[in-house]
C-alpha atoms as a PDB file:
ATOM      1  CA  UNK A   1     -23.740 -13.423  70.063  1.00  0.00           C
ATOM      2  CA  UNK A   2     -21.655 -11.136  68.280  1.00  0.00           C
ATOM      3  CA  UNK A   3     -23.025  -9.892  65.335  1.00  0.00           C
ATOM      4  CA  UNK A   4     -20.681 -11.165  62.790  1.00  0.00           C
ATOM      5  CA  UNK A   5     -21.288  -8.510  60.434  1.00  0.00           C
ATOM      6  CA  UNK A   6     -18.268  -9.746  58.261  1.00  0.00           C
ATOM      7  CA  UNK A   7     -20.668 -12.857  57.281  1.00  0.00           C
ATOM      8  CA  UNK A   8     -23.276 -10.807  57.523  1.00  0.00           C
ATOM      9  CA  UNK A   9     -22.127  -8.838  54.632  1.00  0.00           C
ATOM     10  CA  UNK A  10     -22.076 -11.747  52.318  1.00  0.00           C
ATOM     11  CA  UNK A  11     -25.562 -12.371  52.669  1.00  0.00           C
ATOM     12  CA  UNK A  12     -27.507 -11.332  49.735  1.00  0.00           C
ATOM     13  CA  UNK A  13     -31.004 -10.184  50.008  1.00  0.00           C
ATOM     14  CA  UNK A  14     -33.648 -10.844  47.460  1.00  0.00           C
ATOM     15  CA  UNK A  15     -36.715  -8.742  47.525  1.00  0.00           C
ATOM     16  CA  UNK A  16     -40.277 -10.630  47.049  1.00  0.00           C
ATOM     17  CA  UNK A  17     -39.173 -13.973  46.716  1.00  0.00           C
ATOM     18  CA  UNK A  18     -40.504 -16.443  46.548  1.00  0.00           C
ATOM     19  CA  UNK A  19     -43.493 -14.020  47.372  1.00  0.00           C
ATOM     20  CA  UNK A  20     -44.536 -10.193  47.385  1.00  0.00           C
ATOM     21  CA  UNK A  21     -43.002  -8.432  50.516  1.00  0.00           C
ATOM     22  CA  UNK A  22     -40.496 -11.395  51.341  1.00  0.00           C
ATOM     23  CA  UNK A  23     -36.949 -10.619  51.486  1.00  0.00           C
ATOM     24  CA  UNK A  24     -35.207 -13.734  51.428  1.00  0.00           C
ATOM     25  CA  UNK A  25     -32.046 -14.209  52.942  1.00  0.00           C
ATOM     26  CA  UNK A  26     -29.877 -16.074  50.390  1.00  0.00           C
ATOM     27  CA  UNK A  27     -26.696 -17.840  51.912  1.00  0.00           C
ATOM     28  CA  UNK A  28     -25.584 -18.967  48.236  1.00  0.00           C
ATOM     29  CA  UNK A  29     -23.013 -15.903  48.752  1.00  0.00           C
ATOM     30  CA  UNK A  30     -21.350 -17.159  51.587  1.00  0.00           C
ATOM     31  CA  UNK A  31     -20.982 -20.450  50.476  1.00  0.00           C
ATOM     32  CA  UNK A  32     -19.043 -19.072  47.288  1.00  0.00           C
ATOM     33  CA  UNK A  33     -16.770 -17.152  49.570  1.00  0.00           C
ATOM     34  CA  UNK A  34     -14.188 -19.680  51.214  1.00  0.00           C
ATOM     35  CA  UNK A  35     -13.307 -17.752  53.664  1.00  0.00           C
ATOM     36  CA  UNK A  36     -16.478 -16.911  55.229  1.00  0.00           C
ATOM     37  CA  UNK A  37     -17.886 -20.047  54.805  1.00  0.00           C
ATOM     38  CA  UNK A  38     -14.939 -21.214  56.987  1.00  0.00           C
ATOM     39  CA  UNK A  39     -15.313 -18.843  59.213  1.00  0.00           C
ATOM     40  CA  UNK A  40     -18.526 -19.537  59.606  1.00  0.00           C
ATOM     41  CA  UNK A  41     -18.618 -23.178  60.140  1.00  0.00           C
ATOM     42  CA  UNK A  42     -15.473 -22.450  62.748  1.00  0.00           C
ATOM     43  CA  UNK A  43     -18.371 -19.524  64.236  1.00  0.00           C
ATOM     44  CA  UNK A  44     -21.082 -22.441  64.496  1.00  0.00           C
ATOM     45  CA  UNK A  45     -18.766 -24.684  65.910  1.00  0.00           C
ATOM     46  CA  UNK A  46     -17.483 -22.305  68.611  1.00  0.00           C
ATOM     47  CA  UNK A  47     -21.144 -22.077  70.093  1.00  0.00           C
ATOM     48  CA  UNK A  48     -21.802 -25.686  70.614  1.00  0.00           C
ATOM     49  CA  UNK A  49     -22.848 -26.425  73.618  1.00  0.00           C
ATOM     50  CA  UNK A  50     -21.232 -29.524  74.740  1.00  0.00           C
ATOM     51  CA  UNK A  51     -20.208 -32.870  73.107  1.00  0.00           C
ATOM     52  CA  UNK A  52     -22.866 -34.039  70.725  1.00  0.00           C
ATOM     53  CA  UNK A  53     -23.126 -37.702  68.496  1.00  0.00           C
ATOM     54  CA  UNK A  54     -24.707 -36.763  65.612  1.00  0.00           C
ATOM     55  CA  UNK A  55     -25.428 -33.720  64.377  1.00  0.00           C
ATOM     56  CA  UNK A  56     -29.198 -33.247  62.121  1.00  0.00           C
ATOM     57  CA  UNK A  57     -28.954 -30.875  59.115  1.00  0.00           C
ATOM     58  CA  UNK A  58     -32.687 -30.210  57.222  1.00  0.00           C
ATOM     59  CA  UNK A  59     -33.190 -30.196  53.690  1.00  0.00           C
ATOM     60  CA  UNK A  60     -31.232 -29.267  51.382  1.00  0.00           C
ATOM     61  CA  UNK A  61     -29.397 -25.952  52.765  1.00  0.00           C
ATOM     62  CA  UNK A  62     -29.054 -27.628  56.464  1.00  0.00           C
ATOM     63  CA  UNK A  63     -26.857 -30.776  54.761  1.00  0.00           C
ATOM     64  CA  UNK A  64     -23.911 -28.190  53.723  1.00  0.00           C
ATOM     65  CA  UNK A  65     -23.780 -26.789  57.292  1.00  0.00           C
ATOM     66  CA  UNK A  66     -24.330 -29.694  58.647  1.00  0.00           C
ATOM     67  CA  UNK A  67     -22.300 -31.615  56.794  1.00  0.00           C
ATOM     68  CA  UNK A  68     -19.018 -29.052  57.840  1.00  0.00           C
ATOM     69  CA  UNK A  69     -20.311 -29.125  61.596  1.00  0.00           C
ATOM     70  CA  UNK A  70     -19.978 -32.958  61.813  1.00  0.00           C
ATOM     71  CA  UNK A  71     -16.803 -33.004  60.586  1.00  0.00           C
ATOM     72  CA  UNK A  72     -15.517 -29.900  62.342  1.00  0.00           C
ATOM     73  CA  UNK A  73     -16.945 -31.990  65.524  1.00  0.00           C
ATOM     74  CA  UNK A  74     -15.921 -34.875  65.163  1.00  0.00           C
ATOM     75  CA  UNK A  75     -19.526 -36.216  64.735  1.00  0.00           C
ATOM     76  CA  UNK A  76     -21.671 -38.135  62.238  1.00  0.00           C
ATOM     77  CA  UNK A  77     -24.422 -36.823  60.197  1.00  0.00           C
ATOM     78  CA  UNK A  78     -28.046 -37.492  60.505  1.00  0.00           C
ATOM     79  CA  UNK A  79     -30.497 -36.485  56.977  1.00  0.00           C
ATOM     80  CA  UNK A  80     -33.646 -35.195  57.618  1.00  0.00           C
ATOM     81  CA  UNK A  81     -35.459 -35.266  53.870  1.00  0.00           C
ATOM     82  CA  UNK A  82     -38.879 -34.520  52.912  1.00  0.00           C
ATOM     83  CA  UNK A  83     -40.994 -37.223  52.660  1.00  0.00           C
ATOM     84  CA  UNK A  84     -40.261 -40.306  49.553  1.00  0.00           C
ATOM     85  CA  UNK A  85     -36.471 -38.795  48.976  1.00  0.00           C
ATOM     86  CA  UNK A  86     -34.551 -41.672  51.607  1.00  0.00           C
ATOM     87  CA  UNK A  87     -34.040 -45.006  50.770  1.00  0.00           C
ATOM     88  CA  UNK A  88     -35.156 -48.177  53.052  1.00  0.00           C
ATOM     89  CA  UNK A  89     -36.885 -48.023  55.766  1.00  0.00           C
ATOM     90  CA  UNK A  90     -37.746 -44.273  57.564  1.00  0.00           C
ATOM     91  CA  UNK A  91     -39.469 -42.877  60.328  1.00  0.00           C
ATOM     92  CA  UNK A  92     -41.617 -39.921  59.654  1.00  0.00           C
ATOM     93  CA  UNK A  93     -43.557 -36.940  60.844  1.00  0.00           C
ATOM     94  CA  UNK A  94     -46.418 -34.711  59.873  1.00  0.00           C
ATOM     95  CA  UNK A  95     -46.448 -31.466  60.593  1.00  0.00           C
ATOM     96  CA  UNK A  96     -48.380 -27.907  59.921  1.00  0.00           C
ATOM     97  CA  UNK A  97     -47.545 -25.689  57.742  1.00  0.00           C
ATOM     98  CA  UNK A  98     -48.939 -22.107  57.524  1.00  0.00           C
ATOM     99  CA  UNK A  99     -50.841 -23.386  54.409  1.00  0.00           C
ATOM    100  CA  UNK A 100     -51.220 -26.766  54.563  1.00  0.00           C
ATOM    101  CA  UNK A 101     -49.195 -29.318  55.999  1.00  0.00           C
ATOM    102  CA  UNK A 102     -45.821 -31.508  54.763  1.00  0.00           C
ATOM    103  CA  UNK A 103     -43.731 -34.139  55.874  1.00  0.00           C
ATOM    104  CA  UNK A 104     -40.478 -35.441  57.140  1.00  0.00           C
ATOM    105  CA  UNK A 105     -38.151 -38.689  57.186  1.00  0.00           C
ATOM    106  CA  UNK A 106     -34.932 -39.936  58.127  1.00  0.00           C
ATOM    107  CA  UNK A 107     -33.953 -43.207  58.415  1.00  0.00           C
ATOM    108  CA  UNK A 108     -35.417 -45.564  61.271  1.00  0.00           C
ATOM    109  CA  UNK A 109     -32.304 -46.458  62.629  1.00  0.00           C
ATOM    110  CA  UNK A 110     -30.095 -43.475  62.252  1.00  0.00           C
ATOM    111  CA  UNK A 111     -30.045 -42.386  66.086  1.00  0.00           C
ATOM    112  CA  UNK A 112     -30.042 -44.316  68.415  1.00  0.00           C
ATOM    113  CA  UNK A 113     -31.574 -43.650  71.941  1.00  0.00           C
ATOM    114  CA  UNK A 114     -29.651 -41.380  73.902  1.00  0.00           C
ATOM    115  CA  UNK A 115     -27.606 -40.000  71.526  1.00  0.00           C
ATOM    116  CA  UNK A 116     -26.637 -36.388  71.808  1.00  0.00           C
ATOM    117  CA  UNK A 117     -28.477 -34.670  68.568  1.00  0.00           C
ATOM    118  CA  UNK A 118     -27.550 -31.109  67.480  1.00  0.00           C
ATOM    119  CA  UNK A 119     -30.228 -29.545  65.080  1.00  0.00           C
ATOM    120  CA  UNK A 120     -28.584 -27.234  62.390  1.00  0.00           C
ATOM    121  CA  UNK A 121     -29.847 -25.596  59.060  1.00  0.00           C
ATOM    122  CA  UNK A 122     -28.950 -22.565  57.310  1.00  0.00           C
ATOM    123  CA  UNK A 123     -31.865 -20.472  58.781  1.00  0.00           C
ATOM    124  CA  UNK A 124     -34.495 -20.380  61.616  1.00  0.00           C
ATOM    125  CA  UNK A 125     -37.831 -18.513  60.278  1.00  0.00           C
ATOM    126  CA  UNK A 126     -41.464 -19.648  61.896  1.00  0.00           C
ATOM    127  CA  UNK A 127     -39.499 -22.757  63.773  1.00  0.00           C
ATOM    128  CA  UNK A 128     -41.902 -25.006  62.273  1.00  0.00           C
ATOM    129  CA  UNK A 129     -39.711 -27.342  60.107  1.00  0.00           C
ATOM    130  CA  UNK A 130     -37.074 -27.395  63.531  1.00  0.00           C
ATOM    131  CA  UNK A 131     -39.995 -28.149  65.707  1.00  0.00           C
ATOM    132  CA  UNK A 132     -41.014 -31.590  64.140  1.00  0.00           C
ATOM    133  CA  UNK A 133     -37.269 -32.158  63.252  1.00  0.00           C
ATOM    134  CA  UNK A 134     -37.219 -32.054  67.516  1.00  0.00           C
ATOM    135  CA  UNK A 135     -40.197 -34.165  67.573  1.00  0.00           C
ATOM    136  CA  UNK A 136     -39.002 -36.461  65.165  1.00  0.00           C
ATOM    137  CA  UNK A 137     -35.624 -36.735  66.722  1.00  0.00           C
ATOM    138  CA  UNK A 138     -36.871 -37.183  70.193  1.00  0.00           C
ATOM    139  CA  UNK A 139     -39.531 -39.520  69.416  1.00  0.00           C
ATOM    140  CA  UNK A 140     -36.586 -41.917  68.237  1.00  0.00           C
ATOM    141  CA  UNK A 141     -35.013 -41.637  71.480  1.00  0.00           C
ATOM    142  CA  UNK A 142     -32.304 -38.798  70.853  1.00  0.00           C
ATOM    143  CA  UNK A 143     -31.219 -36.047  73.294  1.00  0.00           C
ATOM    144  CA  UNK A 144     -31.807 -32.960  71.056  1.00  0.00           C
ATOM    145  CA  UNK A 145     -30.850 -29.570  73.375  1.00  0.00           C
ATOM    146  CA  UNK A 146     -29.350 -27.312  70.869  1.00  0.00           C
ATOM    147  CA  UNK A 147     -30.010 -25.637  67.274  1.00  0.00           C
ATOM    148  CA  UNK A 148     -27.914 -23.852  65.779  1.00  0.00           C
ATOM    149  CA  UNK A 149     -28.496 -21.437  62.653  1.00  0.00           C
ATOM    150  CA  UNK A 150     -26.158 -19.414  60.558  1.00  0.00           C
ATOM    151  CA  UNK A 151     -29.414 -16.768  60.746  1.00  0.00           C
ATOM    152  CA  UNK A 152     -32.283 -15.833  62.646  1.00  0.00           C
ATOM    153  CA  UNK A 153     -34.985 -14.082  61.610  1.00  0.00           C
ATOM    154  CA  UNK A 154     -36.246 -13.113  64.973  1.00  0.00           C
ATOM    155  CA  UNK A 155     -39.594 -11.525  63.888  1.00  0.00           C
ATOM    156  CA  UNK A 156     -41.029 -14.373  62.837  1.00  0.00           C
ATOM    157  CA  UNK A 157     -40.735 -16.213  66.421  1.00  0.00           C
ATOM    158  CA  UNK A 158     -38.998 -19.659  65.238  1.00  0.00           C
ATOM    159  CA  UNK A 159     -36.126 -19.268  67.964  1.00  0.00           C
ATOM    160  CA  UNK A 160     -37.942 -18.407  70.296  1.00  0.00           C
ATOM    161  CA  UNK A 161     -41.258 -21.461  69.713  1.00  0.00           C
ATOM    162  CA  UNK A 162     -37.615 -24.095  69.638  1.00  0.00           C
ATOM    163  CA  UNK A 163     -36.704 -22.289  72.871  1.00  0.00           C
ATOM    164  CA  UNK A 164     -40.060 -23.481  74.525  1.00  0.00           C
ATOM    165  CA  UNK A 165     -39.360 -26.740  73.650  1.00  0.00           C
ATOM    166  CA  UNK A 166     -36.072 -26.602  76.050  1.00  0.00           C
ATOM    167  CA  UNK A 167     -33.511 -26.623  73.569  1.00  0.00           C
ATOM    168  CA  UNK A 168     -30.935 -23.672  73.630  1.00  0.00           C
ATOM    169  CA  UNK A 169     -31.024 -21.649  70.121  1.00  0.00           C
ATOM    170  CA  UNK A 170     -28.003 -19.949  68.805  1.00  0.00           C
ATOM    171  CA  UNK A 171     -27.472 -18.378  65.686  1.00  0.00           C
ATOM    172  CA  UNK A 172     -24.378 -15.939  63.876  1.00  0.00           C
ATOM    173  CA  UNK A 173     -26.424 -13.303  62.744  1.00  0.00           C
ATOM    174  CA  UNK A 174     -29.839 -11.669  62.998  1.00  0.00           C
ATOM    175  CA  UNK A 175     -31.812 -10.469  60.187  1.00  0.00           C
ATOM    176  CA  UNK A 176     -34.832  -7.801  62.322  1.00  0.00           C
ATOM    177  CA  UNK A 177     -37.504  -6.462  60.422  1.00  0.00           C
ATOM    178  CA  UNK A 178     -38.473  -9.568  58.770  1.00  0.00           C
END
């Protein structure tokens, strides 16, 4: 991975949001820039591993990448919502959160078995929203081996807890320290 500090640049940083001692990596800034937004959907694109069906994109910030990915490949576009926000009938999963719990949906018959799934969102923290994404996915019958991330916030472990579920984790840009 290169480091792409070009996109990197556009990345503003919020201090203690939405908590004390946070500093949250807003991608709002890239997305207003048209060129690195391009270039960053063309980055993303460039590390996918192989041909892929569909490709996943969490709530809310993982539709816009995901949204570009599909088309840049070629592929359809799966919606993974929070629970009550898809219409008709869903599939769902519960998962942990480090203070409570929450929940996931997308609709029952939006993969079907086999198909090649590629997880993306706009950032990879604790891995615990991509983790029962996976779940979810596979438990439908999809092949899910890569996520991809504009960043990584390698501190927290998420890339690396999605890497001991098998899938291969990529990601433009690293934010340490976090």
């Amino acid at each position: 991975m290169s480091d792409n500090a070009d996109l990197k640049a556009l990345i503003r940083t919020i201090a203690d949001f939405p908590a004390t001692g946070i500093q949250f990596r807003d991608i709002t800034t890239l997305l207003l820039d048209g060129e690195g937004f391009g270039a960053s959907i063309d980055r993303m694109a460039a590390l996918v591993a192989g041909p892929v069906d569909l490709v996943a994109g969490i709530e809310a910030r993982g539709f816009v990448f995901g949204a570009a990915l599909a088309k840049a490949l070629g592929a359809g576009l799966v919606l993974v919502r929070k629970a009550g926000k898809l219409p008709g009938e869903t599939q769902a999963i519960d998962y942990a959160l480090e203070y409570g719990s929450d929940s996931l949906e997308m609709h029952h018959d939006a993969v079907a078995g086999g198909q090649r799934v590629l997880l993306v969102d706009d950032l990879v923290a604790t891995g615990g929203t991509a983790a029962a994404t996976v779940d979810l996915l596979r438990k439908s019958g999809a092949r899910v081996d890569q996520a991809l991330f504009a960043i990584d916030l390698p501190d927290l472990g998420g890339a690396e807890k999605l890497r001991a579920l098998g899938l291969q984790v990529d990601a433009l840009m690293a934010f340490e320290g976090e």
